[in-house]
Every structure is written in C-alpha cells, then in structure tokens.
Protein backbone atom coordinates (compact mmCIF):
# COMPACT_ATOMS: atom_id res chain seq x y z
CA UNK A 1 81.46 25.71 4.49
CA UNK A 2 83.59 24.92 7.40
CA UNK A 3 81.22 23.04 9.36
CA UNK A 4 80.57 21.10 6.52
CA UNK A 5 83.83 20.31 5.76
CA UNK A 6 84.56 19.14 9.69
CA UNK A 7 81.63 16.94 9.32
CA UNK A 8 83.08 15.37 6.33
CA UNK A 9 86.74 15.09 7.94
CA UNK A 10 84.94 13.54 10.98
CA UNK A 11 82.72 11.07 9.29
CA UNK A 12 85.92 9.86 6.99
CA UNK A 13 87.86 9.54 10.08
CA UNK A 14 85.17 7.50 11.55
CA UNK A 15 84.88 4.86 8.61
CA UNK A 16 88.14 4.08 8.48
CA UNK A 17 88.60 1.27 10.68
CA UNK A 18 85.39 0.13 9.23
CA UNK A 19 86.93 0.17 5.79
CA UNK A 20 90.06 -1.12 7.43
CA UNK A 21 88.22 -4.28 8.82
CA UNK A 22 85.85 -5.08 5.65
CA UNK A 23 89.34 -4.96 3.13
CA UNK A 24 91.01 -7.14 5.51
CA UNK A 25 93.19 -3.71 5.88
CA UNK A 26 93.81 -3.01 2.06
CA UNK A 27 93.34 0.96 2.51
CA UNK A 28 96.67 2.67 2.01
CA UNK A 29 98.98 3.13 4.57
CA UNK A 30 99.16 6.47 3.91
CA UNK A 31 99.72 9.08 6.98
CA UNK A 32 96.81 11.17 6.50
CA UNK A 33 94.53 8.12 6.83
CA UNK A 34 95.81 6.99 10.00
CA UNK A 35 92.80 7.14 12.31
CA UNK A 36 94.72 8.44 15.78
CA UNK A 37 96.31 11.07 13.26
CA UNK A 38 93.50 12.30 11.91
CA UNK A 39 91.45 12.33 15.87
CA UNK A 40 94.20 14.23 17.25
CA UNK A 41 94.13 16.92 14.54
CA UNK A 42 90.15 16.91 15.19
CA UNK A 43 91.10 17.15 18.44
CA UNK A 44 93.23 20.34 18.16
CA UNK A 45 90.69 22.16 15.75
CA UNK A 46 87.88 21.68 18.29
CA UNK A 47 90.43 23.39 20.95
CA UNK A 48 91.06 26.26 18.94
CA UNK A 49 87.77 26.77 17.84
CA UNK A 50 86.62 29.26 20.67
CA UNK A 51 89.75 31.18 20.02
CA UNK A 52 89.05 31.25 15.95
CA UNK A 53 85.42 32.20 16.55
CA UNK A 54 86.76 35.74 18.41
CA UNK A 55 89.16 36.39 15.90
CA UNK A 56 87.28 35.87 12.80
CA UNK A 57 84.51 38.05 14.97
CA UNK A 58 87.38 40.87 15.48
CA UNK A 59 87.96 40.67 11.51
CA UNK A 60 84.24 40.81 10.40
CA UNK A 61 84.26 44.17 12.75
CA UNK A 62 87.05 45.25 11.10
CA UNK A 63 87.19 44.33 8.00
CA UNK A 64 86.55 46.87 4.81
CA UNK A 65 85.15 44.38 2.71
CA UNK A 66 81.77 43.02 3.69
CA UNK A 67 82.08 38.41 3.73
CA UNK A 68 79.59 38.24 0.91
CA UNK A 69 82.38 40.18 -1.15
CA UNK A 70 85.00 37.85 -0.39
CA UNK A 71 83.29 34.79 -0.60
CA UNK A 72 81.75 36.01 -4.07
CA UNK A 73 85.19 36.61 -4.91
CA UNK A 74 86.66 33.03 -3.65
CA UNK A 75 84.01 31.41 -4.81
CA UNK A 76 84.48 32.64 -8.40
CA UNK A 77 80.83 34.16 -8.75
C-alpha cells in the first residue's frame, strides 16, 4: 500500500508542470500542488525510509497482533 501510494504522490508531482504548461497555468495555486513542495517532502520520506524500515521491523518482532490482523481490521474485512 505504501509503495503504491509513493508512486502515485511521485507521478502527480511529476505532471504538474506538465498540467501547468498545457492550462496556460490554470491548476490551483494551492500549496500542496506546488511542485518544489511536494519534491522536498519526497525528498524527506526517501531519507527516513531506512530508519522506518528498522522500526516497523522492531514492531512486527514485537508486536502481539500478527499484520494480517491489523490490516484485516483497517481495511474493514
């Protein structure tokens, strides 16, 4: 789910000047479509993804409640 949802936050990020350029720049000016905005907090996700990776590792070890539990439970199955 996450890496699909990066992809998806990358791949927006990457149209927008496109969509920018083709509406003559009629895309709200909204800050969360601001292209540098939305590379720098790509950016910082990428850099704390080593970090994340251990601690969600820790967790899973940890944890009393096996992933496919939770995610049946978040998911609403």
């Amino acid at each position: 789910m996450a890496v699909r949802e990066w992809a998806r936050f990358a791949a927006r990020t990457a149209v927008l000047p496109v969509r920018r350029a083709l509406t003559g720049g009629r895309i709200a000016d909204a800050p969360n479509l601001r292209a540098g905005l939305r590379c720098r907090v790509l950016s910082g996700a990428i850099a704390r993804l080593p970090r994340t990776v251990r601690e969600r590792r820790a967790i899973t070890r940890l944890g009393a409640v096996d992933r496919a539990a939770v995610w049946d439970t978040f998911h609403g199955q």
